[in-house]
N, C-alpha and C. Protein backbone atom coordinates (compact mmCIF):
# COMPACT_ATOMS: atom_id res chain seq x y z
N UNK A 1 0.85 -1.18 0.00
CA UNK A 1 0.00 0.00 0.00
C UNK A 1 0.89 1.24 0.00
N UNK A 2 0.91 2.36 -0.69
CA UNK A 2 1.65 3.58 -0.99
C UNK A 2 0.84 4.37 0.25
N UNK A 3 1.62 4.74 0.89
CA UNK A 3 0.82 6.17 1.93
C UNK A 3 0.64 7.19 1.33
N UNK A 4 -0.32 7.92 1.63
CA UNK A 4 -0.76 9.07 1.77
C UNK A 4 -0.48 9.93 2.05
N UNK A 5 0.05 10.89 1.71
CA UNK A 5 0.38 11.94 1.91
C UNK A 5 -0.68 13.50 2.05
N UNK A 6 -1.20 13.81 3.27
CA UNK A 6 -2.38 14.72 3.21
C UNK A 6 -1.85 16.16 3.12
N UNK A 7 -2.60 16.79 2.10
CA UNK A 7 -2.65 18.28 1.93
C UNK A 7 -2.36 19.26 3.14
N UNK A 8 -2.70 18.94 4.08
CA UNK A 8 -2.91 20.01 5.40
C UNK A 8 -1.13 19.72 6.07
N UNK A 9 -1.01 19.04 5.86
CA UNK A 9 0.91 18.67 6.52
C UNK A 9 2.09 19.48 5.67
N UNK A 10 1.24 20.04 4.23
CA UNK A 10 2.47 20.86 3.58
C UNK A 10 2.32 22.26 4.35
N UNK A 11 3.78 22.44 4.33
CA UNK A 11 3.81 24.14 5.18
C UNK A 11 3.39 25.48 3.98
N UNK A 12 2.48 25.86 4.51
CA UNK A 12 2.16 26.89 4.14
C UNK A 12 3.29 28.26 3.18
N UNK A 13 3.47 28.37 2.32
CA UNK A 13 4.31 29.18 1.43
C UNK A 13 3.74 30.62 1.87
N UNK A 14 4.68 31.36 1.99
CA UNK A 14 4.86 33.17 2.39
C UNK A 14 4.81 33.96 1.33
N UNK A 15 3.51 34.96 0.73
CA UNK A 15 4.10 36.08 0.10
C UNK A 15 3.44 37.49 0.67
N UNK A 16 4.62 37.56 0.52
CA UNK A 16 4.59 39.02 0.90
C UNK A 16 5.11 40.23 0.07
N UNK A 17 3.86 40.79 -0.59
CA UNK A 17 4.31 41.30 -1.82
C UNK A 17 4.07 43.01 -1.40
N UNK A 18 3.31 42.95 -0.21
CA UNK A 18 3.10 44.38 0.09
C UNK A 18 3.53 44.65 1.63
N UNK A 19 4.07 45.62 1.53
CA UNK A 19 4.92 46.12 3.23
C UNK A 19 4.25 45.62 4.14
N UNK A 20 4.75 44.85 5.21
CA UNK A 20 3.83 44.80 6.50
C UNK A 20 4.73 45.16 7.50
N UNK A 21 3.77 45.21 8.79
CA UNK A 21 4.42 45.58 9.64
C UNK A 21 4.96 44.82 10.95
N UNK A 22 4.82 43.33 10.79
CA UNK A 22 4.78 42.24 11.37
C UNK A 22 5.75 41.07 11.04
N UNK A 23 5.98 40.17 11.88
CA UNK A 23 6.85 39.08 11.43
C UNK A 23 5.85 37.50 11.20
N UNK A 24 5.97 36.94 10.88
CA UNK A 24 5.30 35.24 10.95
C UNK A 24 6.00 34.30 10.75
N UNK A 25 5.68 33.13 11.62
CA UNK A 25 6.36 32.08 11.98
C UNK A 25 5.94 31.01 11.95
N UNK A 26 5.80 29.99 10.45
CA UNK A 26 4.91 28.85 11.03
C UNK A 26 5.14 27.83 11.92
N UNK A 27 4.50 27.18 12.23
CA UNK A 27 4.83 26.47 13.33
C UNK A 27 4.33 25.02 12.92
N UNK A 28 5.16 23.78 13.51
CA UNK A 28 4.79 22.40 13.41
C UNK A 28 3.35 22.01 14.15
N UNK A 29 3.76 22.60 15.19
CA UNK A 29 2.37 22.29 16.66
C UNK A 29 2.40 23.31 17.62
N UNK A 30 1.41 22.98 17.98
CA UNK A 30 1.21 24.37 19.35
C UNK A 30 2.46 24.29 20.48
N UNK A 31 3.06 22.81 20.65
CA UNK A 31 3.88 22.55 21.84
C UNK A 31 5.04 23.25 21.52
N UNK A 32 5.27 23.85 20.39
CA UNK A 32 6.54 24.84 19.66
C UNK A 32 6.27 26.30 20.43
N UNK A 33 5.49 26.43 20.49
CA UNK A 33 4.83 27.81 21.00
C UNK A 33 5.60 28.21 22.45
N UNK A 34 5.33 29.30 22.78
CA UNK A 34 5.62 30.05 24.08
C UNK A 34 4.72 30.07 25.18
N UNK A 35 4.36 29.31 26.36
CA UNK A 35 3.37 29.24 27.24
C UNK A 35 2.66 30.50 27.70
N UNK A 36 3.67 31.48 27.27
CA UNK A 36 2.97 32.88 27.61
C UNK A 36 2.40 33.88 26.53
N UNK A 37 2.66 33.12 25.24
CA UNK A 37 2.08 33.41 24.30
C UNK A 37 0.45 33.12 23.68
N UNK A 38 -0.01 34.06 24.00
CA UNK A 38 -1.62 33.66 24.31
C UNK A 38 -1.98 32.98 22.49
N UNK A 39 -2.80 31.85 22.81
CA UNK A 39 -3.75 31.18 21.46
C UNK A 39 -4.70 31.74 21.38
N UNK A 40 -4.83 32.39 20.18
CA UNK A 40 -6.09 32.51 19.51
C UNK A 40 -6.54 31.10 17.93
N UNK A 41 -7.95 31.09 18.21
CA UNK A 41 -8.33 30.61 17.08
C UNK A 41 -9.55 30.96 16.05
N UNK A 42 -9.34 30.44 15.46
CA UNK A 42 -9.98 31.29 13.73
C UNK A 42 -10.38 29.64 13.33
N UNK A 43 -11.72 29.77 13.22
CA UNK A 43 -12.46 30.66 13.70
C UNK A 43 -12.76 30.29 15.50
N UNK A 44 -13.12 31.29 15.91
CA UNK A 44 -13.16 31.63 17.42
C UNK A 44 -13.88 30.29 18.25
N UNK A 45 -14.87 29.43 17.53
CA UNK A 45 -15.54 28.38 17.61
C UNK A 45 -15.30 27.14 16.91
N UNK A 46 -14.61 26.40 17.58
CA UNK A 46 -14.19 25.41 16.47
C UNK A 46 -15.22 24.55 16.27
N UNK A 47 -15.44 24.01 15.43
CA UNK A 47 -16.25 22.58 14.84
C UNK A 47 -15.39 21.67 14.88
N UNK A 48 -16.40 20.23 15.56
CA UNK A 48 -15.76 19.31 15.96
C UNK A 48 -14.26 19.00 14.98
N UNK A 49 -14.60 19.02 13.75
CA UNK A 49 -14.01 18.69 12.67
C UNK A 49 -12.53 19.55 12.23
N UNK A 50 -13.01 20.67 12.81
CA UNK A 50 -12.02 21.92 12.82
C UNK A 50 -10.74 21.41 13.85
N UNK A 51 -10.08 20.21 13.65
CA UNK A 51 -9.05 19.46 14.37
C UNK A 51 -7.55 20.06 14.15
N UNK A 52 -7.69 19.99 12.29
CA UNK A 52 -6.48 20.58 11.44
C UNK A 52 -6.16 21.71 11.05
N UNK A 53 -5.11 21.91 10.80
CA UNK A 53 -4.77 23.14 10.10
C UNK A 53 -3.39 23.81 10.38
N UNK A 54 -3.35 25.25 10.29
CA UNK A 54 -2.25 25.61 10.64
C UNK A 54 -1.92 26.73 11.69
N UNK A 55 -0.37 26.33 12.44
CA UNK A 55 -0.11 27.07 13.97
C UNK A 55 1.00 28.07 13.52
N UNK A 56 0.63 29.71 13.62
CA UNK A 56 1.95 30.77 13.02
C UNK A 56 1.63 31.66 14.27
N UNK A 57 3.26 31.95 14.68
CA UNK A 57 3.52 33.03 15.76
C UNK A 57 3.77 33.99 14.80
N UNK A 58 2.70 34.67 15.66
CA UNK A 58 2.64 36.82 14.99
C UNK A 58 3.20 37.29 15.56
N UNK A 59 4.37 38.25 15.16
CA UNK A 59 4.87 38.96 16.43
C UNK A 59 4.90 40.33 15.39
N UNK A 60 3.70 41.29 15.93
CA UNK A 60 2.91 42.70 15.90
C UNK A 60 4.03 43.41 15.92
N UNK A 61 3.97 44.89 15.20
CA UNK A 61 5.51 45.83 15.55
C UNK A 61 4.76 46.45 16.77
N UNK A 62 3.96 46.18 17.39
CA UNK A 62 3.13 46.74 18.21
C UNK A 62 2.65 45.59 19.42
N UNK A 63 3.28 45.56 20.63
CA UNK A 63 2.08 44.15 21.43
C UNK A 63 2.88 43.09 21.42
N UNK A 64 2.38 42.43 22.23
CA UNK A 64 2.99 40.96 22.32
C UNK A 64 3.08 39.93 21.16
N UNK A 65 3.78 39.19 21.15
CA UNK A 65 3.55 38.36 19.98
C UNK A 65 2.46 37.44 20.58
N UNK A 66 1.72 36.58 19.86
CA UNK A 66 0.59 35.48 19.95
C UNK A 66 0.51 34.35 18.56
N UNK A 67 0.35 33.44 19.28
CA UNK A 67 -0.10 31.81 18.25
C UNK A 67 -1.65 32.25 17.75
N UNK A 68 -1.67 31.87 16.23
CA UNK A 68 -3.24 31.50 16.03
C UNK A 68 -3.10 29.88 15.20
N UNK A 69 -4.12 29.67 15.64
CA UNK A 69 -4.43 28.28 15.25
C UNK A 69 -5.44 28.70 13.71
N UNK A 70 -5.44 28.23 12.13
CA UNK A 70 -6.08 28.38 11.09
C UNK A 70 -6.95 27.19 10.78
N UNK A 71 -7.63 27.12 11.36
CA UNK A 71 -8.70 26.02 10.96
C UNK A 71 -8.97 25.74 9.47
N UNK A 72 -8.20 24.36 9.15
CA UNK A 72 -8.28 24.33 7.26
C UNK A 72 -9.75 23.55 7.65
N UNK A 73 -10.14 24.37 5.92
CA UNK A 73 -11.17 23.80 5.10
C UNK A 73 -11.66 22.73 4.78
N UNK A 74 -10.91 22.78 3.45
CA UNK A 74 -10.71 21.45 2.30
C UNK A 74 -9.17 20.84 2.22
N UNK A 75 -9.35 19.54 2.75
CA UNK A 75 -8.05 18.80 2.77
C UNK A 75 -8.05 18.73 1.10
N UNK A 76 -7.25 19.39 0.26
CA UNK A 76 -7.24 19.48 -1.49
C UNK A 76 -6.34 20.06 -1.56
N UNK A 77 -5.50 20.04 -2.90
CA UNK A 77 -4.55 20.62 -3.73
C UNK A 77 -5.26 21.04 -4.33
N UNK A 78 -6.77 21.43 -4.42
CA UNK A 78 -7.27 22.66 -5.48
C UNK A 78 -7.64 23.62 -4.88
N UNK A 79 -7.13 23.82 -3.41
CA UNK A 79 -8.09 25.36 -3.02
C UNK A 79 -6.41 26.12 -2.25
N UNK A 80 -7.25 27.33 -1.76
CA UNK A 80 -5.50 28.42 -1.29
C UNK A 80 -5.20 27.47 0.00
N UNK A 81 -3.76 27.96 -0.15
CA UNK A 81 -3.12 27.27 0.98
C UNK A 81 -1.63 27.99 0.97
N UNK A 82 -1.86 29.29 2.00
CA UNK A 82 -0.99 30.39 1.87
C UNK A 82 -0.67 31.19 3.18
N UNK A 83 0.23 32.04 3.09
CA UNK A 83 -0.12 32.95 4.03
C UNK A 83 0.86 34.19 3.62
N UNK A 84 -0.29 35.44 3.68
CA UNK A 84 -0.56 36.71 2.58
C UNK A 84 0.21 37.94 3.53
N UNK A 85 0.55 38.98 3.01
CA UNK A 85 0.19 40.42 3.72
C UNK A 85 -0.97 40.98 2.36
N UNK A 86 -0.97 41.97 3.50
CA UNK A 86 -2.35 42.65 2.89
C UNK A 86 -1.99 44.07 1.69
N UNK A 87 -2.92 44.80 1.81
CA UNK A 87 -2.49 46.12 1.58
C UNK A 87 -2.04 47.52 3.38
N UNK A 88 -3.37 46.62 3.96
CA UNK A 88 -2.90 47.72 4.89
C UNK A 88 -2.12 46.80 5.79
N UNK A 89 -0.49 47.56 6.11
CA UNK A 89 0.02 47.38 6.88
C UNK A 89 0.20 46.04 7.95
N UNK A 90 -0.81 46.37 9.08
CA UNK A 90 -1.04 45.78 10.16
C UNK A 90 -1.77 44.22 9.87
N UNK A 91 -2.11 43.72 8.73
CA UNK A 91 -3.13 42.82 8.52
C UNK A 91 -2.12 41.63 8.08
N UNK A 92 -3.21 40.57 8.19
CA UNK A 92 -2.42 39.31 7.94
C UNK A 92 -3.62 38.47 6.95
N UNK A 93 -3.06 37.59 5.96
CA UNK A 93 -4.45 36.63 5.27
C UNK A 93 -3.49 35.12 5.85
N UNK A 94 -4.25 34.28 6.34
CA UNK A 94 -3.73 33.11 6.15
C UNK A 94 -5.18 31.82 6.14
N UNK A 95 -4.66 31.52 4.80
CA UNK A 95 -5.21 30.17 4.37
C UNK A 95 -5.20 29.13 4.70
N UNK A 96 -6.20 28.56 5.00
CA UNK A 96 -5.67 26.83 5.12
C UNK A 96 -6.82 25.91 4.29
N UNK A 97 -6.45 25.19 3.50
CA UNK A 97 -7.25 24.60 2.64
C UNK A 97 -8.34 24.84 2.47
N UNK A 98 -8.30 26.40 1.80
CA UNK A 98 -9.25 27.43 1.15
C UNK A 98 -10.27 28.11 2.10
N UNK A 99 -10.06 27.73 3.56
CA UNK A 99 -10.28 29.11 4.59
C UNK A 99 -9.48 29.63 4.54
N UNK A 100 -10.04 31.30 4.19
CA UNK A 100 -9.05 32.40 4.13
C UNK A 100 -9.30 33.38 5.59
N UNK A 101 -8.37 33.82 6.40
CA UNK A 101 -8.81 34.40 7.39
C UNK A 101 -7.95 35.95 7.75
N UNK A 102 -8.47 37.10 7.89
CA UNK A 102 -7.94 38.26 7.77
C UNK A 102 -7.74 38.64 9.00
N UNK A 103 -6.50 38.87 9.72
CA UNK A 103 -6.55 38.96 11.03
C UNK A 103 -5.56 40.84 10.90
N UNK A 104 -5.95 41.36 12.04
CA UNK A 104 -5.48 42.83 12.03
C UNK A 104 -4.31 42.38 13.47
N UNK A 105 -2.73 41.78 13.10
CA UNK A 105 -2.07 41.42 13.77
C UNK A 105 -1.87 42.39 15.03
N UNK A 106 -2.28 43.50 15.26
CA UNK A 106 -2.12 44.49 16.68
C UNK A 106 -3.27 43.71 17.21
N UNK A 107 -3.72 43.36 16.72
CA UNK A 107 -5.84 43.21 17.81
C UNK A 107 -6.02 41.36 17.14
N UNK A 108 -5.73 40.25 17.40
CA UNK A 108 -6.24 39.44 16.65
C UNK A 108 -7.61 39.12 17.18
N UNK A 109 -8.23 39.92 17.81
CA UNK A 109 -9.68 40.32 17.91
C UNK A 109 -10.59 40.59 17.26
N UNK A 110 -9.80 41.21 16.26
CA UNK A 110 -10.12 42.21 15.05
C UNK A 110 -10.28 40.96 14.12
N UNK A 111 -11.04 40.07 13.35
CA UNK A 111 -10.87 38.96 12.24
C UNK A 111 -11.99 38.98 11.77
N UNK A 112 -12.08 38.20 10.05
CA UNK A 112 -13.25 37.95 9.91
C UNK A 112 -12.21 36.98 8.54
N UNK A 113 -13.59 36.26 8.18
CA UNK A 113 -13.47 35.02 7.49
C UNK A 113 -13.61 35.65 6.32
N UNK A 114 -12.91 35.09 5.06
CA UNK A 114 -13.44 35.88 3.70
C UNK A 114 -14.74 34.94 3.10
N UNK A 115 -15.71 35.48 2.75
CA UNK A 115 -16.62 34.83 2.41
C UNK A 115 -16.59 33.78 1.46
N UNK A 116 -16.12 33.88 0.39
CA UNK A 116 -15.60 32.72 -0.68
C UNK A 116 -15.04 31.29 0.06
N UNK A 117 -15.95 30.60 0.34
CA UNK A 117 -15.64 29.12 1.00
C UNK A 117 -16.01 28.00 -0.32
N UNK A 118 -14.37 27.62 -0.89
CA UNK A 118 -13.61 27.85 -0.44
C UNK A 118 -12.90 29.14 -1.50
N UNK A 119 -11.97 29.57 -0.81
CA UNK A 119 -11.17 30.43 -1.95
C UNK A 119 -10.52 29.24 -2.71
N UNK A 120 -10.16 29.21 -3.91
CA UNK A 120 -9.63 28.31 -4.77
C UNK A 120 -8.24 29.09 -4.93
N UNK A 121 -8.51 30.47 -5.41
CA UNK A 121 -6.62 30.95 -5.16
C UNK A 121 -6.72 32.24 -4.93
N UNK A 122 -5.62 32.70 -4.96
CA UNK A 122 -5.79 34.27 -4.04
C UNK A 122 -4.01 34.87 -4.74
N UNK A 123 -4.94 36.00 -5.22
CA UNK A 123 -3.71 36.81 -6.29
C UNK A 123 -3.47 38.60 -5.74
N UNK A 124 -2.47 38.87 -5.60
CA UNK A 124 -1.73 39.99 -5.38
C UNK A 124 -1.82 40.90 -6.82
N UNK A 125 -2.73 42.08 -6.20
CA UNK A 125 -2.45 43.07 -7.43
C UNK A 125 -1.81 44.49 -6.62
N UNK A 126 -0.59 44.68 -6.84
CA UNK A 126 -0.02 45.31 -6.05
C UNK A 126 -0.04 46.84 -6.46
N UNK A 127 -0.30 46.85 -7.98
CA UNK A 127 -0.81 48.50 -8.55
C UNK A 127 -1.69 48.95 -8.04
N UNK A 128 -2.97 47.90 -7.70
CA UNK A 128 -4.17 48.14 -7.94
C UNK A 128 -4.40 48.12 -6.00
N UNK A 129 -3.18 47.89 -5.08
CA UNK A 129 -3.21 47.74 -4.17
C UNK A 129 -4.72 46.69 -3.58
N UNK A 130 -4.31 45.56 -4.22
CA UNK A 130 -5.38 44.77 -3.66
C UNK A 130 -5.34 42.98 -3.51
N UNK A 131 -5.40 42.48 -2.71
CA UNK A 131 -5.32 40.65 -2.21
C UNK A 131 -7.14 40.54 -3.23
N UNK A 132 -6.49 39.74 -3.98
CA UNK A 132 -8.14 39.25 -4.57
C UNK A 132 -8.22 37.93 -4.40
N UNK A 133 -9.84 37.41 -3.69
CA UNK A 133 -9.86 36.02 -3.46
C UNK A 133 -10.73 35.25 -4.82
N UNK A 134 -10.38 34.68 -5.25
CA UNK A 134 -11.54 33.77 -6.18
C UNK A 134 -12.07 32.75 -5.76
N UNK A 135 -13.07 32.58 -5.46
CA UNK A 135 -14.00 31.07 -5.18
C UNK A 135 -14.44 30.58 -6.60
N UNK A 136 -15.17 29.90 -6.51
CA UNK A 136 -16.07 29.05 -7.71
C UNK A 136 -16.52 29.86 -8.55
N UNK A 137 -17.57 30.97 -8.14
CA UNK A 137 -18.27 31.59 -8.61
C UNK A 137 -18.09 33.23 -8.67
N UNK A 138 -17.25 33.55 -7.61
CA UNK A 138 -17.14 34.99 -7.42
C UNK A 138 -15.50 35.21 -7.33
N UNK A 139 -15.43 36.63 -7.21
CA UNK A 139 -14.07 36.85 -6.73
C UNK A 139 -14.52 38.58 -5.41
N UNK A 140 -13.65 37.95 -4.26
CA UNK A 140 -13.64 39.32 -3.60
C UNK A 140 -12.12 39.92 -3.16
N UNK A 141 -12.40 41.68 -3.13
CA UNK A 141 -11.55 42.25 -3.49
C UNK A 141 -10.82 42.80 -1.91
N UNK A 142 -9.74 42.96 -1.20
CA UNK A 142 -9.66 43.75 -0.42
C UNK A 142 -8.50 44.39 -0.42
N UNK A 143 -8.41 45.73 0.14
CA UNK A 143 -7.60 46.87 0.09
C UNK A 143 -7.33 47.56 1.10
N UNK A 144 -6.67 48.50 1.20
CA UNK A 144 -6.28 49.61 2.74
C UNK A 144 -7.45 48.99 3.94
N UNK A 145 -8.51 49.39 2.90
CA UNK A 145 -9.86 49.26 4.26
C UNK A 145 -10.52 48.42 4.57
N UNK A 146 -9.98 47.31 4.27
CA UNK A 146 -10.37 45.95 4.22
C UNK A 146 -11.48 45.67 3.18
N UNK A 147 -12.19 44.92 3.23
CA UNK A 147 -13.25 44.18 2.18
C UNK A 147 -13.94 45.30 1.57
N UNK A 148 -13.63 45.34 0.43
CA UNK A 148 -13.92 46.28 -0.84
C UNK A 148 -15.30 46.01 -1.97
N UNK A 149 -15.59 45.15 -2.38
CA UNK A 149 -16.44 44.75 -2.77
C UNK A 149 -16.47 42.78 -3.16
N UNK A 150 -17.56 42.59 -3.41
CA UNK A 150 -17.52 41.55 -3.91
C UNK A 150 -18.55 41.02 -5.50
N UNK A 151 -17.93 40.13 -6.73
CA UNK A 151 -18.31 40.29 -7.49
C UNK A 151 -19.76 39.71 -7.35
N UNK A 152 -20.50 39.66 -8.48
CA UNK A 152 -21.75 39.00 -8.76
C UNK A 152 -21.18 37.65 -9.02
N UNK A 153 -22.05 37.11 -9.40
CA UNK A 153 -21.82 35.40 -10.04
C UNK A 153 -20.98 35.32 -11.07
N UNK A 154 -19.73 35.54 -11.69
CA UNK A 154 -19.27 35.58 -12.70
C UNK A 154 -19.04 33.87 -13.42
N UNK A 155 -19.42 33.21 -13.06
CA UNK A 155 -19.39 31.75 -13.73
C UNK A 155 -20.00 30.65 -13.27
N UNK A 156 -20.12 29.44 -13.47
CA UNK A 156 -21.39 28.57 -12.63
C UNK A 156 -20.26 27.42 -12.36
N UNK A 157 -19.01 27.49 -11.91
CA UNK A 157 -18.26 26.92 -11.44
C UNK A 157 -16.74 27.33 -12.01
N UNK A 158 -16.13 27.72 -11.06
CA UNK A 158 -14.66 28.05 -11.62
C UNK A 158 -14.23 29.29 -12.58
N UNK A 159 -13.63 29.52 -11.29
CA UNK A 159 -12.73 31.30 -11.87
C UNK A 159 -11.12 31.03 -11.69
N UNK A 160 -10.81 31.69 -13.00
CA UNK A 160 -9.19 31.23 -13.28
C UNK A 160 -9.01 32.98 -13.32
N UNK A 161 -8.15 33.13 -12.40
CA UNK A 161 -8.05 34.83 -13.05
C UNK A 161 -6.53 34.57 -13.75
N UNK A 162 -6.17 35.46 -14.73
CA UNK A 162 -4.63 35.13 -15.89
C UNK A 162 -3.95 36.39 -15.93
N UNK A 163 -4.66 37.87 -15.20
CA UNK A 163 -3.80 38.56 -15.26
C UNK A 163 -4.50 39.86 -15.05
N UNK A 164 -3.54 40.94 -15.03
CA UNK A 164 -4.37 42.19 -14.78
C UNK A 164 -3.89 43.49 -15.38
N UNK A 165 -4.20 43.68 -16.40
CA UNK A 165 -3.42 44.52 -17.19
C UNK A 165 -4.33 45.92 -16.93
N UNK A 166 -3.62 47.07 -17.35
CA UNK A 166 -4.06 48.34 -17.51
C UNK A 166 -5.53 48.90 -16.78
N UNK A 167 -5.21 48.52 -14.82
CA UNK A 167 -6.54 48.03 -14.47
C UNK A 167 -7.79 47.08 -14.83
N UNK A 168 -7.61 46.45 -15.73
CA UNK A 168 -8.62 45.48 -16.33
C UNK A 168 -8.47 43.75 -15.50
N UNK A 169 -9.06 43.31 -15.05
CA UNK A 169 -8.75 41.79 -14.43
C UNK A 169 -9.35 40.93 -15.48
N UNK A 170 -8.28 40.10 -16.17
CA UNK A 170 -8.68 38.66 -17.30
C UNK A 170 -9.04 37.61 -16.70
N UNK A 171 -9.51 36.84 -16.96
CA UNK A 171 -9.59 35.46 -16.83
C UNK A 171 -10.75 34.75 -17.32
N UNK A 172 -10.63 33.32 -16.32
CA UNK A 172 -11.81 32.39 -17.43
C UNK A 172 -12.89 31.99 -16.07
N UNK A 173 -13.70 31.41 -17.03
CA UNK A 173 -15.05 30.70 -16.50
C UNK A 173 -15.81 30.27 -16.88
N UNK A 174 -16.70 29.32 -16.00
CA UNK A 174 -17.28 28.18 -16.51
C UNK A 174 -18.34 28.46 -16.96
N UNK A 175 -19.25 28.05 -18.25
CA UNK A 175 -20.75 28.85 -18.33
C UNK A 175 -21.38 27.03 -18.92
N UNK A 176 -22.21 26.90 -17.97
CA UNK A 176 -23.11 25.66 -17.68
C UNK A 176 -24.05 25.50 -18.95
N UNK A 177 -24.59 26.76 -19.86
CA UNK A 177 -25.26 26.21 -20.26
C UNK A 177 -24.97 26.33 -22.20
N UNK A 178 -23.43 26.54 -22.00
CA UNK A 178 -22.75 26.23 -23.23
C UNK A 178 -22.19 25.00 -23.33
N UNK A 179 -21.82 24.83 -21.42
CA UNK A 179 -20.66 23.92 -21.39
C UNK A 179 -19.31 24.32 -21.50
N UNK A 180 -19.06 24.90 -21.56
CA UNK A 180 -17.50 25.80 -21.75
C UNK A 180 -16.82 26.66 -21.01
């Protein structure tokens, strides 16, 4: 029998394409952690199921450093599995098998979930100063002020975005009742 190798055990890849003001640290397990380093988790309520995922020490240019625990999604190689800076500063995105979670590293009080469950991938437009998430059907946008808008239905399964030229965002999608 060949083992298995599960999605949620690869370490999370870093970009950081826009200034932050913070450090991150992933971590194997919580027992890596600092006993005086307070846990937070994302989401704040776990589901039974919410077992896995991923453990990164924040350490704020501001405040103590703190562990959050990222409750993954989808155990898959088709959804995000990352961990972002933002546009503004102080913020953090980290993914775990296409839960995306926006934490404001001074306050990790401060969070909210990006709606796109799951995000499938998540692209840096750094002109346009903006983390864009794509799910299935939509894509949402966020910037300085956090969550900026979000699209309509742009396809009836699967958004490929390919690029972003002269403010314009390309890409593909699925239309159900061509088939294509």
């Amino acid at each position: 029998m060949t083992p298995v190798v599960r999605f949620f055990l690869q370490r999370p890849q870093c970009h950081f394409d826009f200034p932050h003001s913070y450090n991150v640290q992933v971590l194997e397990s919580y027992s890596l952690a600092h006993p005086l380093e307070k846990l937070h988790h994302f989401p704040v309520r776990l589901e039974e199921g919410d077992r896995t995922g991923v453990y990164a020490r924040v350490t704020p240019a501001t405040g103590p450093a703190w562990i959050g625990f990222f409750a993954l999604g989808f155990d898959s190689g088709e959804v995000a599995h990352g961990i972002f800076s933002l546009p503004a500063p102080d913020f953090l995105c980290v993914s775990a098998g296409g839960y995306s979670y926006v934490v404001n590293t001074a306050n990790p009080e401060d969070w909210e979930q990006v709606e796109q469950r799951p995000v499938v991938s998540i692209v840096t437009a750094p002109e346009q100063r903006l983390l864009l998430f794509a799910g299935f059907t939509s894509i949402t946008a966020y910037g300085e002020a956090g969550q900026l808008w979000t699209s309509e239905r742009l396809s009836w399964e699967g958004i490929s975005i390919s690029r972003i030229e002269g403010g314009i965002l390309y890409g593909t999608g699925w239309d159900a009742l061509k088939d294509k």
